[in-house]
C-alpha atoms as a PDB file:
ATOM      1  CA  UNK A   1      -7.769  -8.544   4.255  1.00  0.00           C
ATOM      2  CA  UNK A   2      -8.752  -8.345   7.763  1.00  0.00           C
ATOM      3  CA  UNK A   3     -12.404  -9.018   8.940  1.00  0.00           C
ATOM      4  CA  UNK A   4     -13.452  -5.197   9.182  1.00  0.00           C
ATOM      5  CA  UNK A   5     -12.499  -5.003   5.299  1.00  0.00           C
ATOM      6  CA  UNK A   6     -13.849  -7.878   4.520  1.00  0.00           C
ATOM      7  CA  UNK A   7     -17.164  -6.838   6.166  1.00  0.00           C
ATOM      8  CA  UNK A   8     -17.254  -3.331   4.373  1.00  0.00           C
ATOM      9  CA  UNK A   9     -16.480  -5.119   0.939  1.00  0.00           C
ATOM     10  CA  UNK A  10     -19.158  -7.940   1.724  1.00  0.00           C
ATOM     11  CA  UNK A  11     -21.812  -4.547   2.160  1.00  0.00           C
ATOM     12  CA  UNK A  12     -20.801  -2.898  -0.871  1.00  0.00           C
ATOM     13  CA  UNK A  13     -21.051  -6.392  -3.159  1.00  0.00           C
ATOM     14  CA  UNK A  14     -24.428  -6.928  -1.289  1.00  0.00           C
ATOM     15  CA  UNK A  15     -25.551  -3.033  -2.205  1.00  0.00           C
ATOM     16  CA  UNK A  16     -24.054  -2.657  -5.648  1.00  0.00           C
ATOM     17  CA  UNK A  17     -25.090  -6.466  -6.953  1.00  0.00           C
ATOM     18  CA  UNK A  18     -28.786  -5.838  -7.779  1.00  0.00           C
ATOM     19  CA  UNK A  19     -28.283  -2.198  -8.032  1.00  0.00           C
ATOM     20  CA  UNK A  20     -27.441  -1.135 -11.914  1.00  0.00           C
ATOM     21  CA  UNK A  21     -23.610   0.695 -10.864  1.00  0.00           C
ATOM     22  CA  UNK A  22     -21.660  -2.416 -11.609  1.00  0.00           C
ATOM     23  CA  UNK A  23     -20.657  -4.607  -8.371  1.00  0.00           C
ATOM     24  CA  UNK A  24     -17.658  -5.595  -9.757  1.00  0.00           C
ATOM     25  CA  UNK A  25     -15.959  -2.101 -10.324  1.00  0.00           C
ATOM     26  CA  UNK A  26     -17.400  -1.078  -6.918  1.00  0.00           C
ATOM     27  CA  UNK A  27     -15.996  -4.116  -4.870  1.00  0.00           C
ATOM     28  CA  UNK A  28     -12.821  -3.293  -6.960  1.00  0.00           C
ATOM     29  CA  UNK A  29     -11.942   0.455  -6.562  1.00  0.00           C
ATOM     30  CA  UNK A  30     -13.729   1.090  -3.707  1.00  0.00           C
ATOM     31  CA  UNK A  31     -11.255  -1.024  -1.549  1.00  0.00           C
ATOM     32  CA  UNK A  32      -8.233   0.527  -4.349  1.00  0.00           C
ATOM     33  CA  UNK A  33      -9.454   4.073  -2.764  1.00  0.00           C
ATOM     34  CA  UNK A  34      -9.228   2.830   0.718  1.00  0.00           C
ATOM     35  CA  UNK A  35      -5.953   1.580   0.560  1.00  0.00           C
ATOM     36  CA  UNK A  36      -6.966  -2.048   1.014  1.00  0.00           C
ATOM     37  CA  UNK A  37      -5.876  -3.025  -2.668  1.00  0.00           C
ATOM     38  CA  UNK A  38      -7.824  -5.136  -5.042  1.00  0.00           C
ATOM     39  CA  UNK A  39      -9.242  -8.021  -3.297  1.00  0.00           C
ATOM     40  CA  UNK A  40      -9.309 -10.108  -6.557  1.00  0.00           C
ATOM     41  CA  UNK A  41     -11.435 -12.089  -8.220  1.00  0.00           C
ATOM     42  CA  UNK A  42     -11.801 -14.939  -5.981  1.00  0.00           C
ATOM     43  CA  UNK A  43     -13.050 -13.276  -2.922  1.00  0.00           C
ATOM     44  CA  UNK A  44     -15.305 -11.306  -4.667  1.00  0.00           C
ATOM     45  CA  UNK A  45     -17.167 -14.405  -6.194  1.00  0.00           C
ATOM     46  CA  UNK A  46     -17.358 -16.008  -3.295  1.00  0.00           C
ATOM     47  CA  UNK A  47     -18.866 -13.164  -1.553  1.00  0.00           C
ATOM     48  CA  UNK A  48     -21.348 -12.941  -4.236  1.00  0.00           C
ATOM     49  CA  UNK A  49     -22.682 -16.553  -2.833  1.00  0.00           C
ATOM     50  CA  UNK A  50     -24.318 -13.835   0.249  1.00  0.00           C
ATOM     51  CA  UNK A  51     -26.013 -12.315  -2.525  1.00  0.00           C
ATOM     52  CA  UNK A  52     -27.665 -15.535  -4.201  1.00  0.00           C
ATOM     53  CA  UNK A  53     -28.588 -16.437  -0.517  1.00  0.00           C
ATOM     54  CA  UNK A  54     -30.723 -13.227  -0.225  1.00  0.00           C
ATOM     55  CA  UNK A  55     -31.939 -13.479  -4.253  1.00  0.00           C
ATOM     56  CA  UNK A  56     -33.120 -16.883  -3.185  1.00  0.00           C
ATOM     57  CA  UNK A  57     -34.686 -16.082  -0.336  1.00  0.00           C
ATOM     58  CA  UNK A  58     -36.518 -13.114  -1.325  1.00  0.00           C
ATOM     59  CA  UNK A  59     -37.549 -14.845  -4.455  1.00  0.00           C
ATOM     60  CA  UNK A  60     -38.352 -18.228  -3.294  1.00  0.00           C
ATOM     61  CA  UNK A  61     -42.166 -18.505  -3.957  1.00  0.00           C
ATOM     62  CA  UNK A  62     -41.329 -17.266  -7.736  1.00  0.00           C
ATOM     63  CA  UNK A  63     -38.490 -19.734  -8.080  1.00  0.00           C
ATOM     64  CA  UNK A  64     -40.357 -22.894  -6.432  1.00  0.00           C
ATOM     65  CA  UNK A  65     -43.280 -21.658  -8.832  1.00  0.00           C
ATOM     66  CA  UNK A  66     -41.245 -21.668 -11.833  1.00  0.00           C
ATOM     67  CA  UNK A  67     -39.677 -25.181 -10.955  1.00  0.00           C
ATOM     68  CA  UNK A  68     -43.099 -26.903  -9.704  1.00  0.00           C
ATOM     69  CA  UNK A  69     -44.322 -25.515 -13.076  1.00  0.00           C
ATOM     70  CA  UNK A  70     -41.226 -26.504 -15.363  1.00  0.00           C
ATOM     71  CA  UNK A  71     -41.769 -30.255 -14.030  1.00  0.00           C
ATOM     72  CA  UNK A  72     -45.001 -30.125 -14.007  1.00  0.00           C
ATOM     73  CA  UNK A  73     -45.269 -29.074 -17.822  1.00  0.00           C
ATOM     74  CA  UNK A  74     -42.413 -31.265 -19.027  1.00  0.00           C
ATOM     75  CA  UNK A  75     -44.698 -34.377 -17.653  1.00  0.00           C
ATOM     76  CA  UNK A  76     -47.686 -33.621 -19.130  1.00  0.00           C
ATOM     77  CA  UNK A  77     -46.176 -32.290 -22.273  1.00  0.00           C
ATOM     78  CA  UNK A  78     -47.860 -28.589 -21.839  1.00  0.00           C
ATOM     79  CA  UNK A  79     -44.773 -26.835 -23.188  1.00  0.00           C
ATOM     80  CA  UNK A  80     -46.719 -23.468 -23.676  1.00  0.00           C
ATOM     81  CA  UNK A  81     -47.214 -22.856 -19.834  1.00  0.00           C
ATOM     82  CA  UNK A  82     -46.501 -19.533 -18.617  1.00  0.00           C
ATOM     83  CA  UNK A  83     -43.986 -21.204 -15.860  1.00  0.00           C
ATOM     84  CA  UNK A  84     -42.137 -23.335 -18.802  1.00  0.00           C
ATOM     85  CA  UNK A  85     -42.008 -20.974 -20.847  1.00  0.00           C
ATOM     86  CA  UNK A  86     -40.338 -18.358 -18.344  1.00  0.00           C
ATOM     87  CA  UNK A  87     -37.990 -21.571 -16.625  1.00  0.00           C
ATOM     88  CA  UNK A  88     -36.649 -22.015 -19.859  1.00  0.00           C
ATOM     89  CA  UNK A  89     -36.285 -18.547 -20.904  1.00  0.00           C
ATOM     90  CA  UNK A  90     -34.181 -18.169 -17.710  1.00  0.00           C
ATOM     91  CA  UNK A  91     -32.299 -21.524 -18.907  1.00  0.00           C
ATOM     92  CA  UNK A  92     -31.067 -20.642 -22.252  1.00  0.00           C
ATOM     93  CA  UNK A  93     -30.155 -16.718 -20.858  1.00  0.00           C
ATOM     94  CA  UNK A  94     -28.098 -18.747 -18.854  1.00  0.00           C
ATOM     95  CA  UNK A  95     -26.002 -20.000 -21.646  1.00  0.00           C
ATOM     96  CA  UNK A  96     -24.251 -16.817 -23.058  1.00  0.00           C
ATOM     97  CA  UNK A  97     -22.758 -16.035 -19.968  1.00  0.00           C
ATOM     98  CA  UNK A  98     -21.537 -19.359 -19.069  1.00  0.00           C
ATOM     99  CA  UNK A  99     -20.346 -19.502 -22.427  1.00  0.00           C
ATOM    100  CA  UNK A 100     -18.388 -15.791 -22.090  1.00  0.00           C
ATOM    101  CA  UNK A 101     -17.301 -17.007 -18.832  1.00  0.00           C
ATOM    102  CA  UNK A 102     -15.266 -20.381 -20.385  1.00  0.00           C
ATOM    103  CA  UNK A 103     -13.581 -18.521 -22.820  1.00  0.00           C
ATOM    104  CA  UNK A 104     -12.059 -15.882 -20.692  1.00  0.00           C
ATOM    105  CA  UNK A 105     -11.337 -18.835 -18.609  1.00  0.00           C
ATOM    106  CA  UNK A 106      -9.259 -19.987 -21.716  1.00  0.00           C
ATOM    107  CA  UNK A 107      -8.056 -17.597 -23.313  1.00  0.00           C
ATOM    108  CA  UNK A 108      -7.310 -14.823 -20.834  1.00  0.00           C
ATOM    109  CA  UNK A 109      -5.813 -16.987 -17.737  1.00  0.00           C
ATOM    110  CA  UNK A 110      -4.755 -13.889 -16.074  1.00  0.00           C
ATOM    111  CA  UNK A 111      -7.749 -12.015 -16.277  1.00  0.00           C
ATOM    112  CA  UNK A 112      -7.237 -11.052 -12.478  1.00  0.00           C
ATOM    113  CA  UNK A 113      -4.254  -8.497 -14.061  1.00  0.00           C
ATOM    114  CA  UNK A 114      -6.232  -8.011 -17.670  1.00  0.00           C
ATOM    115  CA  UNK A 115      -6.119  -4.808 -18.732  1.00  0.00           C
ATOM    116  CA  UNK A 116      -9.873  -5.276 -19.049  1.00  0.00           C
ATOM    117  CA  UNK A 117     -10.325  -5.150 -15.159  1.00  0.00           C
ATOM    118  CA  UNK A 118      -8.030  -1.841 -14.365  1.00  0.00           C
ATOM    119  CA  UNK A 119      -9.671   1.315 -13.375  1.00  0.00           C
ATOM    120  CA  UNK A 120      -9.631   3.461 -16.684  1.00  0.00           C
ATOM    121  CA  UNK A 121     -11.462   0.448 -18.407  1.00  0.00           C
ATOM    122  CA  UNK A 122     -14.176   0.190 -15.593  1.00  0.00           C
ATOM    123  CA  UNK A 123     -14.325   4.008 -15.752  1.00  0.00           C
ATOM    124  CA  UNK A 124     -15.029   4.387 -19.523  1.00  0.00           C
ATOM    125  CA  UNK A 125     -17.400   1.110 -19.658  1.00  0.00           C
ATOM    126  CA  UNK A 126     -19.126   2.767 -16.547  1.00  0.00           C
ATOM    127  CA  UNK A 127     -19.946   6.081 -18.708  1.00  0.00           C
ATOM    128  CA  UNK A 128     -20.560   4.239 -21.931  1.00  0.00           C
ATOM    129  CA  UNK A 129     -23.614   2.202 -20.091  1.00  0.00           C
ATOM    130  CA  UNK A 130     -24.855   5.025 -18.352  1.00  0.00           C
ATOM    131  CA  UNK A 131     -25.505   6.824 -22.001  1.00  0.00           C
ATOM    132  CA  UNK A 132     -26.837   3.736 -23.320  1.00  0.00           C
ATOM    133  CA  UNK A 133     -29.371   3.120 -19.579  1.00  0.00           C
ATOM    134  CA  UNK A 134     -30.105   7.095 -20.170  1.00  0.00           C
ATOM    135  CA  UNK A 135     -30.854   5.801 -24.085  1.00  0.00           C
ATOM    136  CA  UNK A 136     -33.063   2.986 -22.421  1.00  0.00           C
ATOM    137  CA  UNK A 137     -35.172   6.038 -20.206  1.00  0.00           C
ATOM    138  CA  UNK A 138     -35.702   7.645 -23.140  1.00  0.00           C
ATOM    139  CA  UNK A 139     -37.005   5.681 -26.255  1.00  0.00           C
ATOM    140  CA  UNK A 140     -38.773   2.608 -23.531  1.00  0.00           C
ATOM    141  CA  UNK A 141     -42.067   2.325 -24.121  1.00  0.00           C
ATOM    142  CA  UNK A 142     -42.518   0.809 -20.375  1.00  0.00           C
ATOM    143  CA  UNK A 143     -45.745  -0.678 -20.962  1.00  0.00           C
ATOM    144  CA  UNK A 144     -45.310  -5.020 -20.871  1.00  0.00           C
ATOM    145  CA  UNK A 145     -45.641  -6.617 -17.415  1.00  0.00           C
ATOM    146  CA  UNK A 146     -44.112  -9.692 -15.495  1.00  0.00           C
ATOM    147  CA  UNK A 147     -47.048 -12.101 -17.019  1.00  0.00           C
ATOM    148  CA  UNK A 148     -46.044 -11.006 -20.669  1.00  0.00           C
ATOM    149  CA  UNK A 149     -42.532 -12.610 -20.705  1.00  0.00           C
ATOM    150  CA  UNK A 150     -41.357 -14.455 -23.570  1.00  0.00           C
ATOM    151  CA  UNK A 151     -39.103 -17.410 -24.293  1.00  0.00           C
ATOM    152  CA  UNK A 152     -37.092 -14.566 -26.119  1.00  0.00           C
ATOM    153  CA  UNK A 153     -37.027 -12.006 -23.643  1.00  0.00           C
ATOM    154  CA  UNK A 154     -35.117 -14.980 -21.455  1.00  0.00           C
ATOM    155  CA  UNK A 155     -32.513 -14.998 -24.425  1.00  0.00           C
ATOM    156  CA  UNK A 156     -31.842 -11.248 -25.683  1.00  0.00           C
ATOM    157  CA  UNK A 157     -31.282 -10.525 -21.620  1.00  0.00           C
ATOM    158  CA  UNK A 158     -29.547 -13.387 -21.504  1.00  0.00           C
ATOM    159  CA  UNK A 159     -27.161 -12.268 -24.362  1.00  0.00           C
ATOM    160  CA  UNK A 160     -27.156  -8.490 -22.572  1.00  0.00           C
ATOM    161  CA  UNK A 161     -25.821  -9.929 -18.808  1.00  0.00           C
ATOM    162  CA  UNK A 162     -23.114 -11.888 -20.509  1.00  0.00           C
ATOM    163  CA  UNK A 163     -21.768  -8.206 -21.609  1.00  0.00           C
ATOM    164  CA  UNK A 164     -21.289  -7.786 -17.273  1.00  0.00           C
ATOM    165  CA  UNK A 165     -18.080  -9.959 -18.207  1.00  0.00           C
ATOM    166  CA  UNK A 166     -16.417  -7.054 -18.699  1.00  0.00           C
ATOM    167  CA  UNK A 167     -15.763  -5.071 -14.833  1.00  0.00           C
ATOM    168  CA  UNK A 168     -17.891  -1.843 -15.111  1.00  0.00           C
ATOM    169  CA  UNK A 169     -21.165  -2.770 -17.559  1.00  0.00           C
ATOM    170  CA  UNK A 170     -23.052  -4.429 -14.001  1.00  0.00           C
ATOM    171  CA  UNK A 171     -25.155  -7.268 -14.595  1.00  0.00           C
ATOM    172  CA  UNK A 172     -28.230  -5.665 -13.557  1.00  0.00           C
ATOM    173  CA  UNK A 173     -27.431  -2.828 -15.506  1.00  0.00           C
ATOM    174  CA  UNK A 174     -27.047  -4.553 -18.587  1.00  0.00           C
ATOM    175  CA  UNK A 175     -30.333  -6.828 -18.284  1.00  0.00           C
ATOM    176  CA  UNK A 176     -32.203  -3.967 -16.549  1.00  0.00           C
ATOM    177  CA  UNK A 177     -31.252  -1.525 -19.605  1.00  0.00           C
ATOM    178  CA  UNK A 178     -31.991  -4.527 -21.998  1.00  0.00           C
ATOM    179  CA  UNK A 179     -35.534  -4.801 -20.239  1.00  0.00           C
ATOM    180  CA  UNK A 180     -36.233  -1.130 -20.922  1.00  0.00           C
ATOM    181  CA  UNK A 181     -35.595  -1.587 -24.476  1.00  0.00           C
ATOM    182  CA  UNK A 182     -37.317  -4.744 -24.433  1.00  0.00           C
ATOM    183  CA  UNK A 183     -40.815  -2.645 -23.341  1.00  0.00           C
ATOM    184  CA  UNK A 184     -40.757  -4.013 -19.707  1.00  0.00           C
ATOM    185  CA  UNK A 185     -42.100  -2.061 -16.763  1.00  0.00           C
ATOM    186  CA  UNK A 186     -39.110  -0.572 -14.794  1.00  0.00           C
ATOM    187  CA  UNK A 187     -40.255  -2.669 -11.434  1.00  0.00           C
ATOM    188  CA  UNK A 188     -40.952  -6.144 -13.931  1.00  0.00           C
ATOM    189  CA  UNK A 189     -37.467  -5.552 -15.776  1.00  0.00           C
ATOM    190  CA  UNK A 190     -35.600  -5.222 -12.293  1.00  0.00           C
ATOM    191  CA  UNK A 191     -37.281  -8.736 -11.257  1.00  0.00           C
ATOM    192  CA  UNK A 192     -36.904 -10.571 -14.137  1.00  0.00           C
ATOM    193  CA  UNK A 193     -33.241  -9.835 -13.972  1.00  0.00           C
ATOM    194  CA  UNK A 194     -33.059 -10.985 -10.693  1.00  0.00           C
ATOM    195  CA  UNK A 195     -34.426 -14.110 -11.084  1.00  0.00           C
ATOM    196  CA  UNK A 196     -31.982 -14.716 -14.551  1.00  0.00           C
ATOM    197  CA  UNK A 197     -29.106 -13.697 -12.587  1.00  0.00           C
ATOM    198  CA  UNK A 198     -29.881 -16.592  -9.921  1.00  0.00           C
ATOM    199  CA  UNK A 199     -27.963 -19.227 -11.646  1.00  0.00           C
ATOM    200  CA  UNK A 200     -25.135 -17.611 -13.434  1.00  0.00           C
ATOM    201  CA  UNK A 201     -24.348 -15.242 -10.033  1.00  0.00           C
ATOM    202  CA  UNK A 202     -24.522 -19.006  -8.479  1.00  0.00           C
ATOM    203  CA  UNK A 203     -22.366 -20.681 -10.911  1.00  0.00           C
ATOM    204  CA  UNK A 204     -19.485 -18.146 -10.534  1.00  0.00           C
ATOM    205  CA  UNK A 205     -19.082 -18.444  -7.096  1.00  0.00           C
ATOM    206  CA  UNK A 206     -19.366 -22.247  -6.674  1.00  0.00           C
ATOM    207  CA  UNK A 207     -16.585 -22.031  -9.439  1.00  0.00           C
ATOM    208  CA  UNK A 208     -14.281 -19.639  -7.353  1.00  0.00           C
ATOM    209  CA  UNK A 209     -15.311 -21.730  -4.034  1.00  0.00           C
ATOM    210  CA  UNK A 210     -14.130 -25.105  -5.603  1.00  0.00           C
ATOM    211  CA  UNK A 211     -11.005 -23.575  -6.723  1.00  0.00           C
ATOM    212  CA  UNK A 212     -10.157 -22.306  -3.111  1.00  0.00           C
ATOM    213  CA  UNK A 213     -11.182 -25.213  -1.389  1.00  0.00           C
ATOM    214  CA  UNK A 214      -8.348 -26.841  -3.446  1.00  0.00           C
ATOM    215  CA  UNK A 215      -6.003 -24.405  -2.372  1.00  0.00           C
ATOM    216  CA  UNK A 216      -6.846 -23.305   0.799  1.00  0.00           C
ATOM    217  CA  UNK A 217      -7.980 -19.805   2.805  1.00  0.00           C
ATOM    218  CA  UNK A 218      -4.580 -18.925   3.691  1.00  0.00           C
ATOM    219  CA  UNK A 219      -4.438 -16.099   0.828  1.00  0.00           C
ATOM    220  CA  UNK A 220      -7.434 -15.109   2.056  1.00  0.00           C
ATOM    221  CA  UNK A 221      -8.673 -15.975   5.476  1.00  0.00           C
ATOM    222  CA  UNK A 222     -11.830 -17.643   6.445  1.00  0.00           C
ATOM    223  CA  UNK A 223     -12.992 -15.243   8.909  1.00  0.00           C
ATOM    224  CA  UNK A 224     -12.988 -12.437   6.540  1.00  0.00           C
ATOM    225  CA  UNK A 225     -14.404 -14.453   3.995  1.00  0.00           C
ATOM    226  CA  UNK A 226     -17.309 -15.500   5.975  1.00  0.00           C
ATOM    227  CA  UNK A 227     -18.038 -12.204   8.023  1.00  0.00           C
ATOM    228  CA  UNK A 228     -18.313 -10.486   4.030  1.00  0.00           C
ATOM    229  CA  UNK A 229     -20.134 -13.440   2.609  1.00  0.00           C
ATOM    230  CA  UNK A 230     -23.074 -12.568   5.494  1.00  0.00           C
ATOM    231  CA  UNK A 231     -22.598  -8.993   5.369  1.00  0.00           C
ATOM    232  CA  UNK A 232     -23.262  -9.834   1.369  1.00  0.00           C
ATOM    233  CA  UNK A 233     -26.718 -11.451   2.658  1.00  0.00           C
ATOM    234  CA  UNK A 234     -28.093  -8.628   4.635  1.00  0.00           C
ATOM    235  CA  UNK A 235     -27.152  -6.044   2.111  1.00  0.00           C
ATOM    236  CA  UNK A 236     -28.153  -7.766  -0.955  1.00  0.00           C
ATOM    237  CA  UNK A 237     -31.461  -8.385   0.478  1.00  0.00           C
ATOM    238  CA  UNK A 238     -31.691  -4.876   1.528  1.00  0.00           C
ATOM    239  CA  UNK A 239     -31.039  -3.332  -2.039  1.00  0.00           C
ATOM    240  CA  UNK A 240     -33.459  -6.003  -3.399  1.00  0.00           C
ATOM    241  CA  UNK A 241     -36.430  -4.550  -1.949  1.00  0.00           C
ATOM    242  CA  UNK A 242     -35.499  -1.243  -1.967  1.00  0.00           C
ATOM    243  CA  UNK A 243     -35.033  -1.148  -5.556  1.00  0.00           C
ATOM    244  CA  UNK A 244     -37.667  -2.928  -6.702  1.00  0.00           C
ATOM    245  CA  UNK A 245     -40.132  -0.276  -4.178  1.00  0.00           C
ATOM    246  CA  UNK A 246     -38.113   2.186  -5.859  1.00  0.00           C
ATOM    247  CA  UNK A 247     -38.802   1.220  -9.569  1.00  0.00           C
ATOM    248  CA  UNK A 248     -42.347   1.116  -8.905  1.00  0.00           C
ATOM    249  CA  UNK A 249     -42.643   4.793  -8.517  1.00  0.00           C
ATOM    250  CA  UNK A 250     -39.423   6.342  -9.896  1.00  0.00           C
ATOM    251  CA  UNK A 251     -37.016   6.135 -13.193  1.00  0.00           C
ATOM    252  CA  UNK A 252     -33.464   4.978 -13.468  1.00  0.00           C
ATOM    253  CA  UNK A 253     -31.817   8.527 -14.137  1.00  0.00           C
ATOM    254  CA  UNK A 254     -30.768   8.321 -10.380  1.00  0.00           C
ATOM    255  CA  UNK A 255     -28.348   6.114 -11.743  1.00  0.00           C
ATOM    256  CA  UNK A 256     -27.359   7.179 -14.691  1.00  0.00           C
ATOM    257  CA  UNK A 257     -26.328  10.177 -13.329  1.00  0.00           C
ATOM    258  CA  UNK A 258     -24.502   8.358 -10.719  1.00  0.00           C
ATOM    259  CA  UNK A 259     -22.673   5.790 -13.443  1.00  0.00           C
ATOM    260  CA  UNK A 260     -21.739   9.458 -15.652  1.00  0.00           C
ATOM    261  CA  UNK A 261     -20.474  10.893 -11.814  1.00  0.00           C
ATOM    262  CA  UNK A 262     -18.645   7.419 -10.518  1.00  0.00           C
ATOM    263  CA  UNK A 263     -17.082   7.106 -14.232  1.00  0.00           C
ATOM    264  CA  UNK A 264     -16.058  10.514 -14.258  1.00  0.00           C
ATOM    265  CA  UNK A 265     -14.646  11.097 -10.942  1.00  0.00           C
ATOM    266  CA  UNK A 266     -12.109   7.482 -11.633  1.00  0.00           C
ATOM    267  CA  UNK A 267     -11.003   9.166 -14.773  1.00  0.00           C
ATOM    268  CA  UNK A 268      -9.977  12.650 -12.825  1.00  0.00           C
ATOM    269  CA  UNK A 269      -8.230  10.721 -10.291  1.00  0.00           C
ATOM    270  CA  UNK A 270      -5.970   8.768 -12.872  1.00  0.00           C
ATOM    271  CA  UNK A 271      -5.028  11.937 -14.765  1.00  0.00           C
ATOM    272  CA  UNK A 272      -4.218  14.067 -11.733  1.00  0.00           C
ATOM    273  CA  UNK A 273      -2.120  10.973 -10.469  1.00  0.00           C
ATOM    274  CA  UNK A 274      -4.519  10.300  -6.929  1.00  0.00           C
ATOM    275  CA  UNK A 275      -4.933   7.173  -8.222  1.00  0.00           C
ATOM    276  CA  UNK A 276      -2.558   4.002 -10.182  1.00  0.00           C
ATOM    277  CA  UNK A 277      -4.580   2.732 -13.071  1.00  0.00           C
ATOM    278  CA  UNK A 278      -4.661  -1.218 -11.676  1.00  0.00           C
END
């Protein structure tokens, strides 16, 4: 991957990350279309370290709030604390994924070549979570708001971004769906799910870093990796704000549309033979 790929991969990981289409499957086929090939796993966790560096920048106040607070409570025993109870929340949604994460790790080595990662899987999971975001639209109730967050609410999203494990559901998808259902303004669902994806989106690519500092940036190149780590950054933070401005004011049928359109056109391509199902 040269540096120009590498920089229009890093901008499509930094656009599709926060948006609910599924970063994964985008950073995946749209290189595939392109002729590039799949850049892997690797480089595409890594890359998603330019996306925590714009989540924690654009969310710093909140964060350092919720941390201040978490310490702050656990000293003086005040466990019911807004900030505890929302640090915590964001803790134990942690755990599903983590825990989703080790046993692919296990028992599905390969999971670069799984069939659960080729382009006919990502297609149908695509179209599957658009039905069940355009389910979300529909029976959401929309009414609970950033300061009514639950220790639970940090959980059952939890539970729903560890289903992003498979390529094609999208992290903020999942959680953002899971909000809706949940009662959560559009614009409050989007942030909360930002600020639970912080640490697992963090913990994936220190994972991925780790193992290529042991083996080196020759598959790869450090270059490229950089230039679409900070192309990553300046997208990332550009799809954070203009989704959550966009949430305030609009619904998510934008995107389900687009999911039920993205889904559809992969599928049309592998039957007519435009396209290998990898």
């Amino acid at each position: 991957m040269n540096l120009f790929q590498a920089i229009v991969v890093g901008i499509v990981q930094g656009l599709t990350e926060f948006l609910p289409i599924s970063s994964t499957a985008h950073v995946k086929m749209v290189p595939v279309v392109l002729g590039w090939g799949d850049p892997g796993v690797a480089f595409t966790a890594v890359i998603q370290l330019g996306s925590i560096a714009a989540i924690l920048y654009y969310f710093w106040d909140d964060l350092r709030q919720v941390t201040v607070g978490m310490v702050k409570a656990t000293m003086t025993q005040q466990f019911s604390s807004p900030e505890f109870r929302l640090g915590l929340g964001i803790l134990l949604g942690t755990i599903p994924i983590v825990v989703g994460g080790l046993i692919i790790k296990v028992f599905i080595p390969d999971f670069d070549n799984s069939p659960l990662r080729n382009a006919s899987t990502i297609a149908v999971v695509s179209i599957i979570m658009a039905l069940v975001l355009a389910g979300a639209e529909v029976v959401s109730r929309r009414k609970r708001t950033f300061e009514s967050l639950t220790l639970m609410d940090g959980v059952t999203m939890g539970f729903a971004q560890a289903l992003s494990l498979v390529p094609g559901v999208s992290r903020s998808g999942s959680t953002l769906t899971a909000g809706l259902f949940m009662g959560l303004e559009r614009a409050t669902a989007a942030r909360f799910s930002f600020l639970l994806g912080v640490p697992a989106i963090t913990l994936a690519g220190l994972v991925e870093l780790k193992g290529l500092l042991e083996t080196g940036f020759d598959s790869i190149g450090l270059v490229p990796l950089l230039g679409g780590t900070i192309a990553a950054v300046v997208s990332s933070y550009l799809a954070i704000f203009w989704l959550l401005q966009f949430l305030k004011q609009h619904s998510t049928w934008v995107f389900v549309w687009y999911r039920l359109a993205f889904g559809a056109a992969i599928l049309l391509a592998l039957a007519t033979g435009k396209m290998q199902n990898i």
